[in-house]
N, C-alpha and C. Protein backbone atom coordinates (compact mmCIF):
# COMPACT_ATOMS: atom_id res chain seq x y z
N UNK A 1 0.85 -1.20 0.00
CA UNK A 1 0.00 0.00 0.00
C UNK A 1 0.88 1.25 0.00
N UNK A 2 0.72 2.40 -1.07
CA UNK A 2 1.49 2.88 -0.90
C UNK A 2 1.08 4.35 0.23
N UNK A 3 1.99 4.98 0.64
CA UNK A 3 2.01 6.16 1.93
C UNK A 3 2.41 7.23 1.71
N UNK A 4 1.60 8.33 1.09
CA UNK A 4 2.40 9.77 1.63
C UNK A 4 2.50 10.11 2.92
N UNK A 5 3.61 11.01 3.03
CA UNK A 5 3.89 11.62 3.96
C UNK A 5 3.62 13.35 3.81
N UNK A 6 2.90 14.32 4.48
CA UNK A 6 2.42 14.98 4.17
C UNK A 6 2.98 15.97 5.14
N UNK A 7 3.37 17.46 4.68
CA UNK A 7 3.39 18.59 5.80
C UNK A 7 5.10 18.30 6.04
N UNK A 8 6.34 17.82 4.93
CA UNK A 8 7.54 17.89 5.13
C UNK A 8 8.19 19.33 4.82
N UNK A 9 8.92 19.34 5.88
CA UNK A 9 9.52 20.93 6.09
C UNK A 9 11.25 21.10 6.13
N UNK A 10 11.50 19.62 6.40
CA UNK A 10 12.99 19.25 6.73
C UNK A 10 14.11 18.82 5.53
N UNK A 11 14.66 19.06 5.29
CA UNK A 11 15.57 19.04 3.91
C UNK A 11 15.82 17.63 3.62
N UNK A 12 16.84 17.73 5.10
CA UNK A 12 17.09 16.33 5.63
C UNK A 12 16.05 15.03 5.89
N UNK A 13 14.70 15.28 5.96
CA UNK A 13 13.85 14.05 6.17
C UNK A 13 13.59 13.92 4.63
N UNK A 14 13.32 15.15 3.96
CA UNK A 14 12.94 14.73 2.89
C UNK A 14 13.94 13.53 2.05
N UNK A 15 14.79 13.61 1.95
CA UNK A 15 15.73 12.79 1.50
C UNK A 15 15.66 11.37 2.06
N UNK A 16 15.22 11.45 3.45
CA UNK A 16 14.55 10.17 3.64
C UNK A 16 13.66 8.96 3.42
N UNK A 17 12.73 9.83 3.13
CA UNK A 17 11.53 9.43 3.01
C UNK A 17 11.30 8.05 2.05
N UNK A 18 12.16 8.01 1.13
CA UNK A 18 11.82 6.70 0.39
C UNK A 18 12.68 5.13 1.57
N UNK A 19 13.57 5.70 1.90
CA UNK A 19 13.91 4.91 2.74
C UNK A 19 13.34 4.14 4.06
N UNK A 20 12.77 5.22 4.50
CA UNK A 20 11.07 4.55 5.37
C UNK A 20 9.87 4.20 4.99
N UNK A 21 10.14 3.86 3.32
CA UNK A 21 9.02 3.19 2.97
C UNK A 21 7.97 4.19 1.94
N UNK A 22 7.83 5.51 2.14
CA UNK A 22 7.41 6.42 1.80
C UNK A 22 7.12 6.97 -0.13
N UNK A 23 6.03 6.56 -0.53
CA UNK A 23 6.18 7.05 -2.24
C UNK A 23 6.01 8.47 -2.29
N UNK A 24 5.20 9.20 -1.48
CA UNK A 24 5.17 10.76 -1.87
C UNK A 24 4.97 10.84 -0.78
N UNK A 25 6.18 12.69 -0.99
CA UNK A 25 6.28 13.55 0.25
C UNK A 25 4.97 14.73 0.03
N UNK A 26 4.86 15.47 0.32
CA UNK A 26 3.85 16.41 0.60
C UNK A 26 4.03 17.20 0.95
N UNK A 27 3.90 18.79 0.24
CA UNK A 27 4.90 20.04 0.59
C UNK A 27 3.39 20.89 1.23
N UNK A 28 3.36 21.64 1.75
CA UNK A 28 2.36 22.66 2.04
C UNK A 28 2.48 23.72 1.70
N UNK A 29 2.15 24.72 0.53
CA UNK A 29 2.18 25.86 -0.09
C UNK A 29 1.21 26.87 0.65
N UNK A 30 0.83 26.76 1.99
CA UNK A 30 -0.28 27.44 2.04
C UNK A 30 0.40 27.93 3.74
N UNK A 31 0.39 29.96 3.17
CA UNK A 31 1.06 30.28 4.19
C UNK A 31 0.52 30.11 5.71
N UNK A 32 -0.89 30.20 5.77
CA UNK A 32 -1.05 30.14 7.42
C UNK A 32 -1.29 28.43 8.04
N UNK A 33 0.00 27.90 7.30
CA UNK A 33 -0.29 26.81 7.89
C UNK A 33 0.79 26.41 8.85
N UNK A 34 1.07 25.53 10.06
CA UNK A 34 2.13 25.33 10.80
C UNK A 34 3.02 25.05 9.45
N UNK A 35 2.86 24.21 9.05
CA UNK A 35 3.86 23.31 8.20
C UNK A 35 4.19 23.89 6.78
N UNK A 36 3.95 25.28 6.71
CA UNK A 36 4.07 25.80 5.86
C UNK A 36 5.60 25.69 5.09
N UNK A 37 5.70 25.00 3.82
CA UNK A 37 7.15 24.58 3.46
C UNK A 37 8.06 25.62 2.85
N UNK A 38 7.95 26.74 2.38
CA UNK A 38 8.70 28.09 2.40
C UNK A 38 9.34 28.76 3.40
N UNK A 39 8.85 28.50 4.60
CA UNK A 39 8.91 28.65 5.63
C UNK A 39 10.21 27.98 6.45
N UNK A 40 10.46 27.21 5.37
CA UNK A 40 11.34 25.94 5.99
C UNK A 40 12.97 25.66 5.20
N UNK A 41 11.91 25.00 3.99
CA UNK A 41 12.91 25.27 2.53
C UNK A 41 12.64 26.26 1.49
N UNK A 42 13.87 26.67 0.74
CA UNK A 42 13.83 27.13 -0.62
C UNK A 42 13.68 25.84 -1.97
N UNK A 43 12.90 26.94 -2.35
CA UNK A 43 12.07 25.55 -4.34
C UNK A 43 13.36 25.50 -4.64
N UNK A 44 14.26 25.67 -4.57
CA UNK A 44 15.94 24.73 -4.91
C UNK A 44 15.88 23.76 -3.94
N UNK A 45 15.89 23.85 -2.80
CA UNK A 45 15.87 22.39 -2.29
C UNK A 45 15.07 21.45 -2.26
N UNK A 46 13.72 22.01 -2.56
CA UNK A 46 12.62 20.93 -3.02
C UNK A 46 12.78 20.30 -4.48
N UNK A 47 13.44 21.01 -5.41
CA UNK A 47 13.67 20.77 -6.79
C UNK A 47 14.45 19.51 -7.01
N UNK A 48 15.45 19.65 -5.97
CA UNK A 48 16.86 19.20 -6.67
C UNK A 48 16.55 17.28 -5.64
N UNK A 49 15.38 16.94 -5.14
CA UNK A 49 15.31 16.04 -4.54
C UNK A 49 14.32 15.01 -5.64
N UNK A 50 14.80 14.07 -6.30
CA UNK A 50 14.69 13.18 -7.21
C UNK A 50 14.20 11.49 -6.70
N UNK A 51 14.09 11.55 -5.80
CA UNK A 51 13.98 9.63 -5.38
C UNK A 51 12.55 9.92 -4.56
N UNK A 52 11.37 10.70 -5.08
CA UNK A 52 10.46 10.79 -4.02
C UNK A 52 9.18 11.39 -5.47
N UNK A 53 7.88 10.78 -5.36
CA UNK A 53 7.07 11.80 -5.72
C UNK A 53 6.83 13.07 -4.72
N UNK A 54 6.74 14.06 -5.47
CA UNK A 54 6.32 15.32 -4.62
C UNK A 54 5.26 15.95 -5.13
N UNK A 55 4.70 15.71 -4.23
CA UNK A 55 2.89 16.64 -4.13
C UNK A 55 3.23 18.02 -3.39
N UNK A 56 2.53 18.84 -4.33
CA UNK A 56 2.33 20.24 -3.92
C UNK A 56 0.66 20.23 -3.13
N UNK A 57 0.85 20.95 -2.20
CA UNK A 57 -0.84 20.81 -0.94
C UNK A 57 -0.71 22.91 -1.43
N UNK A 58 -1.77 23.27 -2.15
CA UNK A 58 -2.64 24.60 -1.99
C UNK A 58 -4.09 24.92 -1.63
N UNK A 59 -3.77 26.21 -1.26
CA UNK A 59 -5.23 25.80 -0.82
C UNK A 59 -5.78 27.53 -1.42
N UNK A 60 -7.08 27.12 -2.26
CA UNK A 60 -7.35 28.73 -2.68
C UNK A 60 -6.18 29.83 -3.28
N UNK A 61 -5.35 29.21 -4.04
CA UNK A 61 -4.12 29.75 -4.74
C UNK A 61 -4.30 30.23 -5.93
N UNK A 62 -3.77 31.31 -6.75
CA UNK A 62 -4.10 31.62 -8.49
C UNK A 62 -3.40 30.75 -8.75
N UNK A 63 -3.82 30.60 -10.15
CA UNK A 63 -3.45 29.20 -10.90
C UNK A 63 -1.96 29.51 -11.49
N UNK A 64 -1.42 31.05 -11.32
CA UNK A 64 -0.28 31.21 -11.90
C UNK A 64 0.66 30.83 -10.82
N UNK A 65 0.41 30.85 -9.25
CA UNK A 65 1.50 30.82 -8.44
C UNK A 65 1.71 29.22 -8.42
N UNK A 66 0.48 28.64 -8.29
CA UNK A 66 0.34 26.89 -8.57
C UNK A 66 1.66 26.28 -9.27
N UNK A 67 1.22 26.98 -10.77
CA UNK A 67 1.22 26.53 -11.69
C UNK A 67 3.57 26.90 -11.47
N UNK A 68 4.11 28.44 -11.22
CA UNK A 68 4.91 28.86 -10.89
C UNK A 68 5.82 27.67 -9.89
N UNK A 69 5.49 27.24 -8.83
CA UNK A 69 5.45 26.46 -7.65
C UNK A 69 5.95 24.87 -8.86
N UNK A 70 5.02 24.54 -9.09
CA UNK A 70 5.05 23.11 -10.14
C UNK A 70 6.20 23.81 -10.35
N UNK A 71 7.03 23.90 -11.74
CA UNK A 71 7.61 24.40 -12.42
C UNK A 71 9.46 24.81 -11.60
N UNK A 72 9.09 25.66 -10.39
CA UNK A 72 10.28 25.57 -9.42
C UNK A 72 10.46 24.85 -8.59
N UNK A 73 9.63 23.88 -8.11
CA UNK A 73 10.00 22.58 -6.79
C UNK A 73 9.98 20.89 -7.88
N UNK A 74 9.84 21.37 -9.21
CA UNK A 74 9.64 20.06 -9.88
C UNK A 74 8.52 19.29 -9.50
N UNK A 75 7.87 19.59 -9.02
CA UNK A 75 6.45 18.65 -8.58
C UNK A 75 5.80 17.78 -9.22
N UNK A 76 5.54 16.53 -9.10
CA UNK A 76 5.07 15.75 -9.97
C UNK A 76 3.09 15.45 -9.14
N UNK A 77 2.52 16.38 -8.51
CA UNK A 77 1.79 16.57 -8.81
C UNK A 77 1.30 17.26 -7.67
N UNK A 78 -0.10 17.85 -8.09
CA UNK A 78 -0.84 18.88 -6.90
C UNK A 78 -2.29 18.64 -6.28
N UNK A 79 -2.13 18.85 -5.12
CA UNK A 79 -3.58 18.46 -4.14
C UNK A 79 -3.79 19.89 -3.65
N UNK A 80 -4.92 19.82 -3.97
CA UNK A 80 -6.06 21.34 -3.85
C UNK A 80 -6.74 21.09 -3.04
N UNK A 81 -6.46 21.69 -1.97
CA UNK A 81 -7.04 21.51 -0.20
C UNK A 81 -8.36 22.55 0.02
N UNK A 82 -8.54 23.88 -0.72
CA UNK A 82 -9.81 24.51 -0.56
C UNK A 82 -10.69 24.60 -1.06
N UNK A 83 -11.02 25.53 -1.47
CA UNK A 83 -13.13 25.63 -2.36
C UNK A 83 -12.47 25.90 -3.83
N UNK A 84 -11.56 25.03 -4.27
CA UNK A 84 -11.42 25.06 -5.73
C UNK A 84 -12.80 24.73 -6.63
N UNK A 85 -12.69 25.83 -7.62
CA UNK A 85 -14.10 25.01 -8.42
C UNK A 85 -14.09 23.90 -9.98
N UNK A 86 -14.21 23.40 -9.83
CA UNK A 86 -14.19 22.44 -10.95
C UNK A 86 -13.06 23.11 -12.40
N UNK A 87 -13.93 24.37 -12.62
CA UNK A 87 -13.39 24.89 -13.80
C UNK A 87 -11.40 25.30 -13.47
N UNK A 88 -11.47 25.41 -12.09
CA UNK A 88 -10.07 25.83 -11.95
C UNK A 88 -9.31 24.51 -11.83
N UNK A 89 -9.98 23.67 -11.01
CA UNK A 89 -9.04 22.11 -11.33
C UNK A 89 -8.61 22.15 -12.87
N UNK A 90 -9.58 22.20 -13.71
CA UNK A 90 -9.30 21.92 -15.41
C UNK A 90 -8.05 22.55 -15.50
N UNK A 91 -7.65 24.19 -15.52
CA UNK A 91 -7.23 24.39 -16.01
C UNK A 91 -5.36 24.34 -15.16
N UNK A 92 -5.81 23.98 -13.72
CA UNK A 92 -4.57 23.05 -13.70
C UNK A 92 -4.61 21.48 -13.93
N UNK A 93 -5.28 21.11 -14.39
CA UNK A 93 -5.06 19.49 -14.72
C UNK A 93 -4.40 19.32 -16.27
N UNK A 94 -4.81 20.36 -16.99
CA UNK A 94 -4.10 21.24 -18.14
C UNK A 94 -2.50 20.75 -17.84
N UNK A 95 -2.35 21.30 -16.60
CA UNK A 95 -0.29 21.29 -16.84
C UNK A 95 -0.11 20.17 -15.74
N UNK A 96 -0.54 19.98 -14.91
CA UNK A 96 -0.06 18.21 -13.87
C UNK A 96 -1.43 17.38 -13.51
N UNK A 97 -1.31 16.57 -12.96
CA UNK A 97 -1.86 15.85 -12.37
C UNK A 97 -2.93 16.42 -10.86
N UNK A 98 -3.73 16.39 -10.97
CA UNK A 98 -4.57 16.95 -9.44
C UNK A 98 -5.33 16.01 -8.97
N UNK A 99 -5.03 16.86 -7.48
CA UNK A 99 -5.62 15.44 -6.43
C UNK A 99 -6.76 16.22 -5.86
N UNK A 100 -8.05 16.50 -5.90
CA UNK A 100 -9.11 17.30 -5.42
C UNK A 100 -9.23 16.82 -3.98
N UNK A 101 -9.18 17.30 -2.99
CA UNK A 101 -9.35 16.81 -1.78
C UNK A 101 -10.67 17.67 -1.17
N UNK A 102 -11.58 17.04 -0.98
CA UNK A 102 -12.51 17.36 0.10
C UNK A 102 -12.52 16.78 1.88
N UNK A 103 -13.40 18.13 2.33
CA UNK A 103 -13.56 17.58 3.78
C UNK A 103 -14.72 17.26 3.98
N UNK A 104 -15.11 16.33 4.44
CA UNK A 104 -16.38 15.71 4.20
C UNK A 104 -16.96 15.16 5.94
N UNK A 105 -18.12 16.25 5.91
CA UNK A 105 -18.63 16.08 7.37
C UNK A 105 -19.42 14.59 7.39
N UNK A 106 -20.28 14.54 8.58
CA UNK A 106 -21.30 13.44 8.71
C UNK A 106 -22.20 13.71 7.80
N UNK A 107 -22.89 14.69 7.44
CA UNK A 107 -23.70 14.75 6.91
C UNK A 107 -23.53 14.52 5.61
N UNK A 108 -22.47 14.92 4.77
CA UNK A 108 -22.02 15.08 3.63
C UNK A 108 -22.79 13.68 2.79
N UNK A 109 -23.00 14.11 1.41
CA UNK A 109 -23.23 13.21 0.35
C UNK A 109 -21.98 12.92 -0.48
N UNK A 110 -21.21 12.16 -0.60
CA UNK A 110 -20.00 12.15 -1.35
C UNK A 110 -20.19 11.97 -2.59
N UNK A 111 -20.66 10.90 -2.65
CA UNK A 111 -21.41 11.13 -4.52
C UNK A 111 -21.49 12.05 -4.97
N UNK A 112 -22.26 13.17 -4.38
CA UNK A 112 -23.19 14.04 -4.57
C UNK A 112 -21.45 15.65 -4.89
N UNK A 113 -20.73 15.43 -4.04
CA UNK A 113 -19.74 16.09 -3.77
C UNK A 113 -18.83 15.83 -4.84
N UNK A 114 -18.93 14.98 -5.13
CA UNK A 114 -17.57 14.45 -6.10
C UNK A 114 -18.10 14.95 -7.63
N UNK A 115 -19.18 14.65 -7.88
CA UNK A 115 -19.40 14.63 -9.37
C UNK A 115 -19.46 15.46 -10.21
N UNK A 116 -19.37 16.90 -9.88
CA UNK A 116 -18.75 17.39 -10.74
C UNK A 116 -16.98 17.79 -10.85
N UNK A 117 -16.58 17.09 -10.26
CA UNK A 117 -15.22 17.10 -10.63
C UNK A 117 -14.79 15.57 -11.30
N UNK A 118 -15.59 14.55 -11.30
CA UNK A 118 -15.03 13.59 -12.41
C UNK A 118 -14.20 13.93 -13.16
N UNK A 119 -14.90 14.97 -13.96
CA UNK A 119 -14.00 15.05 -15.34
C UNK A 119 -12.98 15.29 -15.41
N UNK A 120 -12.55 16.23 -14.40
CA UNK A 120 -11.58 17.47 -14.36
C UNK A 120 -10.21 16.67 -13.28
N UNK A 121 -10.64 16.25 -12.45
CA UNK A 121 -9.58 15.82 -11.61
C UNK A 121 -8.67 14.36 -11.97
N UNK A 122 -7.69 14.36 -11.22
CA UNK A 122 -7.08 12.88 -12.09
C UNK A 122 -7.40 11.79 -10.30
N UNK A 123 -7.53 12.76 -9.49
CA UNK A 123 -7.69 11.83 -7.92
C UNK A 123 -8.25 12.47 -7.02
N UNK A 124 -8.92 11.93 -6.06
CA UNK A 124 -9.75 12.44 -5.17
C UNK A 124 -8.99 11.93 -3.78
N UNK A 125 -9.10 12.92 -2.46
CA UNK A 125 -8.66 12.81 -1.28
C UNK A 125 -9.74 13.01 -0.65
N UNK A 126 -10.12 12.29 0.62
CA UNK A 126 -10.88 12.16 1.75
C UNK A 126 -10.59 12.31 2.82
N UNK A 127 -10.77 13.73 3.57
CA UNK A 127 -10.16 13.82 4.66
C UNK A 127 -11.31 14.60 5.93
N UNK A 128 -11.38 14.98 7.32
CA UNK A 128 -12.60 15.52 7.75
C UNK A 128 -12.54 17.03 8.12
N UNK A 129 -14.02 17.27 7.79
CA UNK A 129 -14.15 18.70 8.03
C UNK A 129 -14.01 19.31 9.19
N UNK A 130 -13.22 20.80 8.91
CA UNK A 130 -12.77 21.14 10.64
C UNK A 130 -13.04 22.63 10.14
N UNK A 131 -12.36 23.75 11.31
CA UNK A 131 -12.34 24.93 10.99
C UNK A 131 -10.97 25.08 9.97
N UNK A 132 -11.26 25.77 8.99
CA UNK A 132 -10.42 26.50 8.42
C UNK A 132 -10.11 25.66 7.57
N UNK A 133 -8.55 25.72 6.99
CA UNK A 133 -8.18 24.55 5.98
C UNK A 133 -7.32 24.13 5.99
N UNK A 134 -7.40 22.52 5.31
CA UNK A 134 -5.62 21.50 5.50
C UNK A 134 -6.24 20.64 6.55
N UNK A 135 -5.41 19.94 6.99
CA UNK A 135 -5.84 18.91 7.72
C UNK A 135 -5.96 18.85 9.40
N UNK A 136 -6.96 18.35 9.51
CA UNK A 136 -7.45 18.57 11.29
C UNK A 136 -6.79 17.66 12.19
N UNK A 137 -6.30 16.53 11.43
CA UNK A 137 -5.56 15.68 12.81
C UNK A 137 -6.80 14.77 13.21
N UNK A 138 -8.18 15.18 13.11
CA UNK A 138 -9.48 14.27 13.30
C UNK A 138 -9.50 13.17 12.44
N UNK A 139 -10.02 11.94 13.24
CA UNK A 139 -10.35 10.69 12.17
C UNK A 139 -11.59 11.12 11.39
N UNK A 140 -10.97 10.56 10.32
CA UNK A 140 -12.37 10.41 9.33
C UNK A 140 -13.13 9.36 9.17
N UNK A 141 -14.24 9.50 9.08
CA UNK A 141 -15.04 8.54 8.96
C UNK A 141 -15.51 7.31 7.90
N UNK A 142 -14.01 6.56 7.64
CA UNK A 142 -14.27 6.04 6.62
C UNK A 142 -15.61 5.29 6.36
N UNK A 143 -16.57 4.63 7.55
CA UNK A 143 -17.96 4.10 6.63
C UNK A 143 -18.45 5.58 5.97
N UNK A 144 -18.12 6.69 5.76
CA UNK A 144 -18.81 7.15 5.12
C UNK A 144 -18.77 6.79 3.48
N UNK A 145 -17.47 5.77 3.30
CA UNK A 145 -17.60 5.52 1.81
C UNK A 145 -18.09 3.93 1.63
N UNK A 146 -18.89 3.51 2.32
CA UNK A 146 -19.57 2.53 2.14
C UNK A 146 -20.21 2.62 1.35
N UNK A 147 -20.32 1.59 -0.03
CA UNK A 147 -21.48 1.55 -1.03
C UNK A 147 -21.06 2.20 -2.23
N UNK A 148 -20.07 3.26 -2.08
CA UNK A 148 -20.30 4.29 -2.69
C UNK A 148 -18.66 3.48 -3.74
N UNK A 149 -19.63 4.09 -5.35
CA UNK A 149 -18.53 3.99 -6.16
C UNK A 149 -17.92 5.26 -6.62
N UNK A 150 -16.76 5.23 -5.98
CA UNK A 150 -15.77 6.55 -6.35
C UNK A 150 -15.69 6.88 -7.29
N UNK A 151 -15.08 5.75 -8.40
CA UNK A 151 -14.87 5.99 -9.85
C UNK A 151 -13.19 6.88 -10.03
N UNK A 152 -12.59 6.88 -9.18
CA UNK A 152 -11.44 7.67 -9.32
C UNK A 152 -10.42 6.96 -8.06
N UNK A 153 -9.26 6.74 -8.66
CA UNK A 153 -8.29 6.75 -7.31
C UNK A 153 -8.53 7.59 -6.04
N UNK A 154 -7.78 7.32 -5.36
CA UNK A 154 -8.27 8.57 -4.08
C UNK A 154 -7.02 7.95 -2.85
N UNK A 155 -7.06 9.15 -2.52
CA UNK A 155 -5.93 9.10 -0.74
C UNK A 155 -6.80 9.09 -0.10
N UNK A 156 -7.15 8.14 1.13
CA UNK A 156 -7.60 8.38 2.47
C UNK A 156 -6.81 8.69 2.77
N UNK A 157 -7.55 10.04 4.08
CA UNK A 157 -6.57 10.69 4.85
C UNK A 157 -7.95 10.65 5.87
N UNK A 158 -6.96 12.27 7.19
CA UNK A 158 -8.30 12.11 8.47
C UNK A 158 -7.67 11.51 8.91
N UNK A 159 -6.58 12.18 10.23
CA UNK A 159 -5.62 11.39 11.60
C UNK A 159 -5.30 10.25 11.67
N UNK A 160 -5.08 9.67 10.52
CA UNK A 160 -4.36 8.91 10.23
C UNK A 160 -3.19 7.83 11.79
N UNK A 161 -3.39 7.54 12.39
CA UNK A 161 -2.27 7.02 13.16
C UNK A 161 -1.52 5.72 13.37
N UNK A 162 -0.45 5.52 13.98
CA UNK A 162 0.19 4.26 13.72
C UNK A 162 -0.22 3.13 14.55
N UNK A 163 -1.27 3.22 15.40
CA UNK A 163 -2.41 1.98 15.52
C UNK A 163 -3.31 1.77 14.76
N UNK A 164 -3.32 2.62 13.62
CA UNK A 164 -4.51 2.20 12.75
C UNK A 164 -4.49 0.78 11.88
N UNK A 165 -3.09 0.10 11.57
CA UNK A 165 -2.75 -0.57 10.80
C UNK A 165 -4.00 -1.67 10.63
N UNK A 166 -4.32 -2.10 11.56
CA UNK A 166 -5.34 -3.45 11.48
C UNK A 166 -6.62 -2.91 11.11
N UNK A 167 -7.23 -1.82 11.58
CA UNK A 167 -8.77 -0.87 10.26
C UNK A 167 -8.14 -0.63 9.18
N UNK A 168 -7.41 -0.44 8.78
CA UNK A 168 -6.91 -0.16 7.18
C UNK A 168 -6.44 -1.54 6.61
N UNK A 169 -6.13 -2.37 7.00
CA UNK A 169 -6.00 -3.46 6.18
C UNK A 169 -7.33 -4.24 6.45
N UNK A 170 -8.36 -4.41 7.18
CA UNK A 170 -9.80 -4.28 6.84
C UNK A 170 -10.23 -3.84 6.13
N UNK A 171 -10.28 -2.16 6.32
CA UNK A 171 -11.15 -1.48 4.77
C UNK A 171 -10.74 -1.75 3.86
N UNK A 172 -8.74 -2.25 3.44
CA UNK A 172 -8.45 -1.94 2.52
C UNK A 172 -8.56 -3.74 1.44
N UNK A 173 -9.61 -4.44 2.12
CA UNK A 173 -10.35 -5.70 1.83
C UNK A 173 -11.97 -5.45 1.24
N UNK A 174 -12.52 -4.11 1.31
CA UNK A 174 -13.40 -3.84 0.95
C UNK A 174 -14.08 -3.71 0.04
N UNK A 175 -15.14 -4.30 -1.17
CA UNK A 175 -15.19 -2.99 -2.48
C UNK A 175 -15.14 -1.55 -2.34
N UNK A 176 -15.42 -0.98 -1.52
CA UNK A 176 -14.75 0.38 -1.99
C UNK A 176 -13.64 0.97 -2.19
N UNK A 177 -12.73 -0.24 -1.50
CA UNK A 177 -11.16 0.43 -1.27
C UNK A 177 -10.46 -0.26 -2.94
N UNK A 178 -11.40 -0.82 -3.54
CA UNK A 178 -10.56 -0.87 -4.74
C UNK A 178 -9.98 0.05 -5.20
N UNK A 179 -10.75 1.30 -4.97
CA UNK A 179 -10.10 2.87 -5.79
C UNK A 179 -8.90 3.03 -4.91
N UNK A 180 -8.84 2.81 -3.95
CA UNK A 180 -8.05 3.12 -3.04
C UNK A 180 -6.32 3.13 -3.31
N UNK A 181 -5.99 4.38 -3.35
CA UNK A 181 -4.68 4.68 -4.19
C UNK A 181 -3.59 4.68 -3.34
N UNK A 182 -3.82 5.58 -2.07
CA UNK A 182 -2.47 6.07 -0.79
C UNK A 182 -3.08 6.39 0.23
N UNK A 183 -2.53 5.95 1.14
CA UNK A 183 -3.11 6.20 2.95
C UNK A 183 -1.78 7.91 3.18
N UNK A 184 -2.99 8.92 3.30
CA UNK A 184 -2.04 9.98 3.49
C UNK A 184 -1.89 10.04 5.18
N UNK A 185 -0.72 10.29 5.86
CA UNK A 185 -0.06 10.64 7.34
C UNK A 185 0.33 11.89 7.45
N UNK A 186 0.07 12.50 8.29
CA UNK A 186 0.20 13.69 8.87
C UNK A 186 1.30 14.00 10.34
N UNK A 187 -0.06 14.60 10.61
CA UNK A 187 0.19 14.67 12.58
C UNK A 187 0.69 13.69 13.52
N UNK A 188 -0.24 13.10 13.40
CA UNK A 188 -0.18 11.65 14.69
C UNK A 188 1.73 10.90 14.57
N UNK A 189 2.44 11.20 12.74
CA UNK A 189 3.60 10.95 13.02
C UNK A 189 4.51 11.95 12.91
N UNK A 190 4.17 12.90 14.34
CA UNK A 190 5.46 13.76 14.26
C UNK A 190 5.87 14.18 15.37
N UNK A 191 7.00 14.84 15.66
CA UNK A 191 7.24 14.86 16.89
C UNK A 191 6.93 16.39 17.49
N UNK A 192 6.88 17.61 16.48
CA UNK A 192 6.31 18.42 16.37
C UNK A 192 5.82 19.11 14.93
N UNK A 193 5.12 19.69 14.68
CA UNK A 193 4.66 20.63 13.54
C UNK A 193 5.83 20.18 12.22
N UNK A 194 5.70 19.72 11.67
CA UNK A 194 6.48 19.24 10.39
C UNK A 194 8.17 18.95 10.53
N UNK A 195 8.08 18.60 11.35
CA UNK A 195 9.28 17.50 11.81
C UNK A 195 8.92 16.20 12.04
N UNK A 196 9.22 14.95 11.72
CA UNK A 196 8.05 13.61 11.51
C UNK A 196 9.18 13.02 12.08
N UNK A 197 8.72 11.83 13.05
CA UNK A 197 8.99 10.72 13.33
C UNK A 197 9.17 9.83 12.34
N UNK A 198 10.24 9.46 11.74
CA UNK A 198 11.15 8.72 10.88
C UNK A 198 10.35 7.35 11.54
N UNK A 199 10.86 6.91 12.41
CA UNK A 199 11.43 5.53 12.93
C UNK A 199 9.61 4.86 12.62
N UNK A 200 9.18 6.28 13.46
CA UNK A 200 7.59 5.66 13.66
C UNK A 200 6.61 5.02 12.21
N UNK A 201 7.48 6.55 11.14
CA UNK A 201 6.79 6.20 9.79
C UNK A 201 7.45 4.67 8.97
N UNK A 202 8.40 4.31 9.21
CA UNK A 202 9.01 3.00 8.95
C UNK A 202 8.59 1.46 9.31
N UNK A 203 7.93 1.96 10.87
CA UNK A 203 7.44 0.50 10.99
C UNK A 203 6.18 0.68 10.75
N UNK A 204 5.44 2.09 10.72
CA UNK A 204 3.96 1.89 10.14
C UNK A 204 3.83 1.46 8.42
N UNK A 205 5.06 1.67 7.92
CA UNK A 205 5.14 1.40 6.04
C UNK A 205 5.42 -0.07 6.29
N UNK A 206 6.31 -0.86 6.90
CA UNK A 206 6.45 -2.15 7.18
C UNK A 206 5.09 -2.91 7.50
N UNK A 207 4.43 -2.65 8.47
CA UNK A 207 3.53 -2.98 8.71
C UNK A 207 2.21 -2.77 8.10
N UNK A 208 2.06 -1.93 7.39
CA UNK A 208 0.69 -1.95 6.36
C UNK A 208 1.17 -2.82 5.15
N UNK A 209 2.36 -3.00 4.67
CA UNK A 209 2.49 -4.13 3.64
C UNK A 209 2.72 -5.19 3.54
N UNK A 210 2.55 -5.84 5.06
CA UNK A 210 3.20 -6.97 5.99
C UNK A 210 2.01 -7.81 5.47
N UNK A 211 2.22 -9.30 4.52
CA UNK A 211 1.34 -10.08 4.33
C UNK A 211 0.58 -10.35 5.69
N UNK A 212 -0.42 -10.53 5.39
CA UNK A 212 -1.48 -10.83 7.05
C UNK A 212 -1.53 -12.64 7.19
């Protein structure tokens, strides 16, 4: 199963990351966030790192700084964390790959949420609704995708933690988890605000691909 790692700020972890198991790192372009990655590194040091997919995380961004961002960190692709509208996914799906991520309360219809971005998006993320934007550190409620045909790859995300291993290799026995593309990690592995527990993310990548 493969694992992003999401909210990297460290030069040095980044370079890690395939080594603990890790297929994509996850930069955060979005200034009021802890983990804000400008903040941390310069797009030369995100550029020049080659043994990792790298996802760009914006949230409510013009499509030129996006698009700018791709282009100087080398990004091989982008997850749109706010009230993007369909027509603006297009016209970045135009130059990379996009991962539409919604936050999706109890109440939410996901079907209902998703469909007009079929066309436009290349993947969908599932993560839960909180104040403000980016990720809450809250579990998500995966029966909310019971039944439901996605029709698109997709990251589960939503506090993610390293006891979860045995519910995720459940769901990930499910029909719905056929779409099921990457288990995204956050919070729960770090030791503070975008500094991550290495050791922790290693035996949780060991252990989600550990024949049962």
């Amino acid at each position: 199963m493969r694992v992003k790692v999401c909210g990297i700020t460290q030069e040095e972890q980044l370079a890690q990351l395939p080594s603990v198991g890790a297929t994509f790192g996850g930069f955060i372009f979005y200034p009021k966030s802890p983990r804000y990655v400008l903040r941390h590194m310069t797009t030369s040091q995100i550029k020049k790192e080659n043994n990792i997919n790298k996802v760009g995380v914006f949230v409510n961004a013009a499509v030129e700084e996006v698009l700018q961002m791709v282009d100087e960190c080398r990004l091989h692709m982008v997850q749109l964390h706010g009230d993007e509208s369909p027509k603006y996914c297009e016209k970045i799906a135009d130059y990379i790959s996009v991962v539409k991520a919604f936050r999706i309360s109890e109440t939410d219809n996901i079907s209902w949420r998703i469909k007009d971005y079929m066309e436009v998006c290349d993947m969908f993320m599932f993560d839960t609704e909180g104040a403000g934007y980016g990720g809450t550190g809250k579990k998500f409620n995966w029966d909310k995708l019971n039944d439901i045909e996605i029709g698109k790859p997709y990251f589960l995300s939503g506090g993610i933690e390293p006891n979860d291993i045995d519910r995720l290799k459940e769901f990930s026995s499910k029909p719905e988890a056929k779409a099921l593309f990457a288990i995204d990690i956050n919070s729960k592995f770090e030791v503070m605000p975008g500094v991550k527990n290495l050791e922790s993310i290693k035996q949780f990548t060991t252990a989600i691909n550990a024949k049962q």
